[in-house]
Protein backbone atom coordinates (compact mmCIF):
# COMPACT_ATOMS: atom_id res chain seq x y z
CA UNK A 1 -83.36 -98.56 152.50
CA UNK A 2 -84.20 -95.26 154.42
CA UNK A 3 -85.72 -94.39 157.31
CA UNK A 4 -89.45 -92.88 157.30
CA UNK A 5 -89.46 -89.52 159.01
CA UNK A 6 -92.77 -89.22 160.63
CA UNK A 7 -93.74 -86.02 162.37
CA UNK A 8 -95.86 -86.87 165.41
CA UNK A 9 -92.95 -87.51 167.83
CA UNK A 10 -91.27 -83.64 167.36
CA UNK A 11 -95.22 -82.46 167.71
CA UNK A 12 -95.60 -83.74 170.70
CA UNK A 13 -92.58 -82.75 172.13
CA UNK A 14 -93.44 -79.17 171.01
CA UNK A 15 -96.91 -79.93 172.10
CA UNK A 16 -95.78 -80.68 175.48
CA UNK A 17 -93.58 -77.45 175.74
CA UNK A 18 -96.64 -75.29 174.82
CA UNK A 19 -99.02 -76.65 177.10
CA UNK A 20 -95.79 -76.46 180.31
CA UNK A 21 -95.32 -73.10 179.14
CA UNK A 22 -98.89 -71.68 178.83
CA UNK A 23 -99.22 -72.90 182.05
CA UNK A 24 -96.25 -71.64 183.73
CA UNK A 25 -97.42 -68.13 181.90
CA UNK A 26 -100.65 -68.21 183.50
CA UNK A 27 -99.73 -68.60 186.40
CA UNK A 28 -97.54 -65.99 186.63
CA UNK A 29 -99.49 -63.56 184.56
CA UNK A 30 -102.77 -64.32 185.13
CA UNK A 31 -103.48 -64.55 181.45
CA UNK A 32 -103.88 -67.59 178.91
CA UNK A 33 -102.79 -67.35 175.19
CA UNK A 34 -105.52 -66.72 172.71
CA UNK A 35 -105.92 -67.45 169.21
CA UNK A 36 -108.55 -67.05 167.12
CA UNK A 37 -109.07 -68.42 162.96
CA UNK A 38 -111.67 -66.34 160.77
CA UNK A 39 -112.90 -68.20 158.33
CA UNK A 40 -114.89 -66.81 155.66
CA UNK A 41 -117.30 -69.42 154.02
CA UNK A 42 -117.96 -73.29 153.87
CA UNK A 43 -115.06 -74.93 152.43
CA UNK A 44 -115.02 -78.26 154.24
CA UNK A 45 -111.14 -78.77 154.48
CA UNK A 46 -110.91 -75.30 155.71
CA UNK A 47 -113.37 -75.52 158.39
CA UNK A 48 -112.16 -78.92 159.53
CA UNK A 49 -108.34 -77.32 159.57
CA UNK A 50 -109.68 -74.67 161.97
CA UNK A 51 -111.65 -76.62 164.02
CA UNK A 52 -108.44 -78.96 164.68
CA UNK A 53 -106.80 -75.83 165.78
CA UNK A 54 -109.69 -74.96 167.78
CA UNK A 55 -109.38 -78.77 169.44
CA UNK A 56 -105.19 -78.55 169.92
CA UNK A 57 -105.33 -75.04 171.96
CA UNK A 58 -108.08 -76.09 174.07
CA UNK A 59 -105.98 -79.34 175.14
CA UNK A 60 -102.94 -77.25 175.42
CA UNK A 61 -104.43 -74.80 177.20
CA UNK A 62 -104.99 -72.26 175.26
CA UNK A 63 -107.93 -70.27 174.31
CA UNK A 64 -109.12 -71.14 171.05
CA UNK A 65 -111.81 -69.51 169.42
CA UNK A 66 -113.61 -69.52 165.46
CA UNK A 67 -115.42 -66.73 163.53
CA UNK A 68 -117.23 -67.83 161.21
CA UNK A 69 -118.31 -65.19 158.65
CA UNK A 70 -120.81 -66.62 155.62
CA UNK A 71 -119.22 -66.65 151.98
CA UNK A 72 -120.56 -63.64 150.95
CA UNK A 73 -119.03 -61.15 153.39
CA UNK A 74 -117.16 -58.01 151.79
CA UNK A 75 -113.61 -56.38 152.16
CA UNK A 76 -114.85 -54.04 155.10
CA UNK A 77 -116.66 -56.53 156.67
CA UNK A 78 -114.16 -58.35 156.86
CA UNK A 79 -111.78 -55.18 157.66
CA UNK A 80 -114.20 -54.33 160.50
CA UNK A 81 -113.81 -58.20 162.30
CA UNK A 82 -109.41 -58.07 162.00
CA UNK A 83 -109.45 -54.69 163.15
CA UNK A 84 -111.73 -55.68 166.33
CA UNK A 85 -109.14 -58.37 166.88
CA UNK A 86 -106.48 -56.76 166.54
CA UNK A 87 -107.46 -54.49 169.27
CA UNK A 88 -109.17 -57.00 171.61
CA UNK A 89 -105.95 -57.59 174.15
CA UNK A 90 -107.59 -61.29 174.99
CA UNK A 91 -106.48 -62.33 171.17
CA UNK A 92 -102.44 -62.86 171.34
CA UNK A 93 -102.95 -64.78 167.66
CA UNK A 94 -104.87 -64.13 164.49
CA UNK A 95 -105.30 -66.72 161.79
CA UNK A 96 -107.19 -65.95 158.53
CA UNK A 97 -108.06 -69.45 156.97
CA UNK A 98 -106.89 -69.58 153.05
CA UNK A 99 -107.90 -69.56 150.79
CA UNK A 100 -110.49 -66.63 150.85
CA UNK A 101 -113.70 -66.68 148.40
CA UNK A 102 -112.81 -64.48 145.29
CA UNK A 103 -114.20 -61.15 146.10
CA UNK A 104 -112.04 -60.83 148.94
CA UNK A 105 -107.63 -59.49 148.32
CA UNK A 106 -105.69 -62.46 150.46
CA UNK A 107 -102.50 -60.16 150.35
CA UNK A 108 -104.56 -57.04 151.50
CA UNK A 109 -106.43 -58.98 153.88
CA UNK A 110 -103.53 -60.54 155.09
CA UNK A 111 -102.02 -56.74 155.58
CA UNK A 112 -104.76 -55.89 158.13
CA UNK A 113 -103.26 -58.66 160.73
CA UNK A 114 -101.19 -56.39 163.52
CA UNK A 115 -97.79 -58.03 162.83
CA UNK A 116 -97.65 -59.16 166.64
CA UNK A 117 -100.76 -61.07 166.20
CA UNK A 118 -99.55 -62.16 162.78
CA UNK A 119 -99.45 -66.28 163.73
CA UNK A 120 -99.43 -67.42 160.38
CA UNK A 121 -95.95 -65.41 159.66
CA UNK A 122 -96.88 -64.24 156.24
CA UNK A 123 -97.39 -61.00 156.81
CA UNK A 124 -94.69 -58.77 155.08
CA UNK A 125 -93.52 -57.26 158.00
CA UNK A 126 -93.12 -60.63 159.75
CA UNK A 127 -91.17 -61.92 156.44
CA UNK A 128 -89.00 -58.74 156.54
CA UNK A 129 -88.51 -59.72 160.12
CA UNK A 130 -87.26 -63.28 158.69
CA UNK A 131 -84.70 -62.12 156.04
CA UNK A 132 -83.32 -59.63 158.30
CA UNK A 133 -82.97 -62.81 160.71
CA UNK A 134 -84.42 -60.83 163.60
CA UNK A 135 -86.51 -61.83 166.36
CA UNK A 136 -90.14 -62.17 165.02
CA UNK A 137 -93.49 -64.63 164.50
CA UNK A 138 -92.10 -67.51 161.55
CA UNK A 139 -94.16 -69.60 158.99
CA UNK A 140 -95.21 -72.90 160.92
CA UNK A 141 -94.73 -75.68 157.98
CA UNK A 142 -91.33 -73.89 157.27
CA UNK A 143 -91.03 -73.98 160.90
CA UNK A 144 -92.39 -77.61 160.99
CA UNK A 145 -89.58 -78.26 158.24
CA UNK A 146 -86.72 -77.46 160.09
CA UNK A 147 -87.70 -78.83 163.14
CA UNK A 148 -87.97 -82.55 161.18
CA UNK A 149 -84.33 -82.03 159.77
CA UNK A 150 -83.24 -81.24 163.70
CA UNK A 151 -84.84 -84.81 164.49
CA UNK A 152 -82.77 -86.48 161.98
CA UNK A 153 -79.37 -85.04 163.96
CA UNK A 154 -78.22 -84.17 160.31
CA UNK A 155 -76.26 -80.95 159.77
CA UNK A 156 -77.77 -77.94 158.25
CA UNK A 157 -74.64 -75.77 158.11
CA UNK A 158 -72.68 -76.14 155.29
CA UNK A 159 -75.11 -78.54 153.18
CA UNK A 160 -76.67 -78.09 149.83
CA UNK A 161 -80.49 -77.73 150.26
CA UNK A 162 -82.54 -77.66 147.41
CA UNK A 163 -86.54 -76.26 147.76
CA UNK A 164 -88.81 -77.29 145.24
CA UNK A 165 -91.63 -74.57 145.02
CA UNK A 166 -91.53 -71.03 145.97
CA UNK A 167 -94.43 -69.98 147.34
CA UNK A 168 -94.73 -67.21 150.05
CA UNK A 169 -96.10 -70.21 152.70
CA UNK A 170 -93.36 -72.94 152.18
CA UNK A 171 -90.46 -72.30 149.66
CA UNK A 172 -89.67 -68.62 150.03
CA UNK A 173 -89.42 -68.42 153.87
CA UNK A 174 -87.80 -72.06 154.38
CA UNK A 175 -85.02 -71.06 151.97
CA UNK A 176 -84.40 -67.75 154.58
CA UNK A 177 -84.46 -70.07 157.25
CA UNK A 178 -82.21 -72.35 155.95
CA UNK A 179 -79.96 -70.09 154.90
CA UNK A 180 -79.99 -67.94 158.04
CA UNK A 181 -78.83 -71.70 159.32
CA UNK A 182 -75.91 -71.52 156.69
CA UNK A 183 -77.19 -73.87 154.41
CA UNK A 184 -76.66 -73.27 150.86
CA UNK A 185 -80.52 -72.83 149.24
CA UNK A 186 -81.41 -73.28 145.84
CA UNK A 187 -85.45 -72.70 144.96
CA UNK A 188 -86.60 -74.29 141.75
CA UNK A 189 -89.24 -74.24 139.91
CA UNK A 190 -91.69 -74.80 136.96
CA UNK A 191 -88.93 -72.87 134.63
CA UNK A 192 -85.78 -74.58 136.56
CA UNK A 193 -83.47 -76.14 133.96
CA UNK A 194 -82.42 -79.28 134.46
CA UNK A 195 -84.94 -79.90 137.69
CA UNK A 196 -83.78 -83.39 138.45
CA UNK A 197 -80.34 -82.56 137.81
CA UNK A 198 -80.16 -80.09 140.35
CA UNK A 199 -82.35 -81.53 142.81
CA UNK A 200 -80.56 -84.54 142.75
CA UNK A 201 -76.98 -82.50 144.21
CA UNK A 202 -79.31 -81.85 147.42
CA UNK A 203 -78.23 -83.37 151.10
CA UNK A 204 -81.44 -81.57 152.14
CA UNK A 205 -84.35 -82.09 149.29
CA UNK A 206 -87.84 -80.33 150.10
CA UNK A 207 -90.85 -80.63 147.91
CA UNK A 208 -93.57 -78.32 148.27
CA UNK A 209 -94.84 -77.86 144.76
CA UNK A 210 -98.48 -79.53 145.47
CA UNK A 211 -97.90 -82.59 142.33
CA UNK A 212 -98.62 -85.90 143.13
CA UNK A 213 -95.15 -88.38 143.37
CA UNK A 214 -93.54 -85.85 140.73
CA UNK A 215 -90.04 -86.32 142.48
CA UNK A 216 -88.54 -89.60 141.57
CA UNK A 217 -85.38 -91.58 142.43
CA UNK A 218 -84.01 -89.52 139.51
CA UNK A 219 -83.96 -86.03 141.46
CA UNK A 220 -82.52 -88.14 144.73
CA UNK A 221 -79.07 -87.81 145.90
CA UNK A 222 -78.49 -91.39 147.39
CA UNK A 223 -78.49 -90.92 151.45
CA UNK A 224 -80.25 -87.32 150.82
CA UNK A 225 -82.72 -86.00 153.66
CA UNK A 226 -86.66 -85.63 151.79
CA UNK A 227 -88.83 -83.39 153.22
CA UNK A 228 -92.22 -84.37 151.82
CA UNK A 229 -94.85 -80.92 152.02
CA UNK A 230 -96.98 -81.86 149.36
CA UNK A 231 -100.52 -83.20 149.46
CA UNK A 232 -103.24 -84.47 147.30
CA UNK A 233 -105.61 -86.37 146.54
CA UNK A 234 -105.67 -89.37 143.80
CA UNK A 235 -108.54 -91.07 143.19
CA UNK A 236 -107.04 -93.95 140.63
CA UNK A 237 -106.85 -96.96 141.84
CA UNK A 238 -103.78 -98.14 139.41
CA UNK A 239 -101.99 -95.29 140.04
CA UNK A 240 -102.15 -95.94 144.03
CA UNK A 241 -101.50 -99.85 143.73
CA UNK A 242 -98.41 -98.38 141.45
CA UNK A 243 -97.14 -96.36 144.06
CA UNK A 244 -98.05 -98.22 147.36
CA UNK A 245 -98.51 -101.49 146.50
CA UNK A 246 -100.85 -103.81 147.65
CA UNK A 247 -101.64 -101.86 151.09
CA UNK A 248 -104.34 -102.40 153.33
CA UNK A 249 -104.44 -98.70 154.79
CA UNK A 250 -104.15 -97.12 150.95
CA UNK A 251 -107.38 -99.72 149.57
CA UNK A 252 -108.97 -98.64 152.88
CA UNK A 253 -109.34 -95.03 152.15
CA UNK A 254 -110.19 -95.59 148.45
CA UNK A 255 -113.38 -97.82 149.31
CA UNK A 256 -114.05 -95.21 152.43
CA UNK A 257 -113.07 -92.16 150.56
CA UNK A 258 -112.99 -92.53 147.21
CA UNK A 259 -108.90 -91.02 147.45
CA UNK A 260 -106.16 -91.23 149.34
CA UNK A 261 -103.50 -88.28 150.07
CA UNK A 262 -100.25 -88.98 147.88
CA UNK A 263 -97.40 -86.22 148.44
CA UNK A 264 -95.25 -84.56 145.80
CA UNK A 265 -92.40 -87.35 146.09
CA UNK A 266 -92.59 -90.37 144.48
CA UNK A 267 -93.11 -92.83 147.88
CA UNK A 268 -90.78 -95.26 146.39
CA UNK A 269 -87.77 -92.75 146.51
CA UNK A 270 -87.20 -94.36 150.22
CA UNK A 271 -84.89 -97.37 148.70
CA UNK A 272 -82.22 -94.45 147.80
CA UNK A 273 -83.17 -91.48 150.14
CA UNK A 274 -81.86 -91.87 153.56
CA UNK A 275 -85.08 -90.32 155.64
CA UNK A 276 -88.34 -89.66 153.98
CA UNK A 277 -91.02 -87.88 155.35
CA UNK A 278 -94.45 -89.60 154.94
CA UNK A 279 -97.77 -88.21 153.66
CA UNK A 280 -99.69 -88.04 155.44
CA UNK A 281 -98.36 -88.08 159.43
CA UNK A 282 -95.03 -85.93 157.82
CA UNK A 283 -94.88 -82.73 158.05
CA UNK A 284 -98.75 -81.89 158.70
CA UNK A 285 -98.67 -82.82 162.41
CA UNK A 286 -95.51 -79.93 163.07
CA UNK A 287 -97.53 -77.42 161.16
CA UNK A 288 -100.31 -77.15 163.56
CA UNK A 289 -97.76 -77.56 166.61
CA UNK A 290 -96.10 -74.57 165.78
CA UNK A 291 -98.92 -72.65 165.18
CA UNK A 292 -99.65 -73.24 168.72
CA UNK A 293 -95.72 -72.25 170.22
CA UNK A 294 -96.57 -69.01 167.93
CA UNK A 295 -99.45 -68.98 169.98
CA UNK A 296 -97.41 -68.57 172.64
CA UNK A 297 -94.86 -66.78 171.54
CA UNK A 298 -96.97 -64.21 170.37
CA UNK A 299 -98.58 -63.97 173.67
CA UNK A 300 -95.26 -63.52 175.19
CA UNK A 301 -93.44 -61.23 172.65
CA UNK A 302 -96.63 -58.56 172.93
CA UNK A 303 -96.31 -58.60 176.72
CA UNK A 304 -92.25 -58.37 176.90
CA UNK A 305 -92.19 -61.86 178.60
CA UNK A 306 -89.28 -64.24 178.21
């Protein structure tokens, strides 16, 4: 039987260096670290994710702030708000909130963000910054990732680490950071040969692929580390019961709710895994924490600060 990997106790340590540090900065600077989310329409999930942003830098003590910008706004609108941020001195981060309604070019939009402001870490110059393994503003969950395999005390030099998805959020720059670590990386796929077969060679197994419980104990190497990034929502209540059993918390959300959140590995996997990462209260609560250190590490990087 493994151990479940939750992420709140590495969040709140990072939590609690944020808030020691933006405090320590202010007082020598005068200054507090800024972010601020644009979000551009009324997706619900979107603007509750930005509002809990809003919520952790105000009790970190940060400045926080949302623009909210109605559904139908256009390219140079839009242009017009990152450029004011971008030269507004009192904004250290800037956060667009994906995904954008159709009329509006995420990678071109995303382009606009000054690459010192750039807290997401998608922007190419801050993923240049990454594979050249130089100083620079990383993807939080990829962040959030390796920060849950430090917990564990397991090696990442040396091992096999297998990525399962390779988008330009999760896969793509976790395999750079792993292998700036000196892991071995392999990304797969939906055209990876023998997916289970390779997966299932992997000390360090991540799936970020966005299928409900797709990895099985087939793709597990017995004692492997799981990193669960996957999330969605299932609505069946045979498929849950199949998955979680009889439990409270899952039959909870489904009368509340009408889903509950089931990640891309199979839940079951923990008999042969040796740390799985649960979804939710995995990998989510690390995400938002180190959005808030590149808060702060924007704030100081712009200013020369150590």
């Amino acid at each position: 039987m493994g151990v479940w990997l939750e992420g709140k106790p590495p969040a709140d340590r990072v939590r609690e260096f944020v808030k020691s540090e933006a405090r320590r900065l202010r007082e020598a600077t005068g200054a507090v670290p800024g972010l601020t989310a644009v979000l551009v329409g009324d997706n619900k999930s979107s603007l509750s994710y930005v509002r809990t942003k809003e919520k952790a830098c105000q009790a970190l003590g940060l400045n926080g702030s949302v623009i909210h910008l109605p559904a139908e706004t256009t390219m140079d609108a839009l242009h017009d708000r990152i450029r004011a941020l971008n030269d507004d001195d009192a904004v250290d981060g800037i956060l667009v909130q994906l995904p954008l309604p159709p009329q509006l070019r995420t990678n071109e939009v995303i382009g606009w963000i000054r690459p010192d402001k750039d807290v997401d870490g998608i922007h190419p110059a801050s993923l240049g910054l990454l594979l050249q393994n130089q100083p620079g503003l990383r993807p939080c969950t990829p962040m959030g990732v390796l920060e849950l395999i430090r917990e564990t005390g397991a090696a990442i030099e040396g091992r096999d680490a297998v990525i399962i998805g390779r988008s330009l959020i999760v896969g793509k720059p976790l395999a750079a950071l792993l292998t700036n670590a000196n892991a071995t990386v392999t990304i797969c796929h939906s055209k990876t040969r023998d997916l289970a077969g390779t997966a299932a060679r992997a000390d360090i197994l991540v799936a970020a692929m966005g299928k409900a419980a797709f990895v099985t104990r087939e793709f597990v190497k017995p004692g492997a580390l799981v990193i669960d990034v996957g999330t969605s929502a299932v609505s069946d209540p045979e498929t849950v019961r199949t998955l979680f059993g009889d439990d409270p918390l899952r039959a909870k959300d489904l009368a509340d709710k009408g889903y509950t959140l089931v990640g891309d590995v199979d839940p079951r996997v923990i008999d042969k895994a040796g740390w799985l990462t649960p979804v939710p209260k995995g990998v989510g609560p690390l995400t938002i924490a180190m959005l808030m250190k590149n808060t702060l590490e924007a704030f100081k990087l712009r200013r020369k600060l150590g």
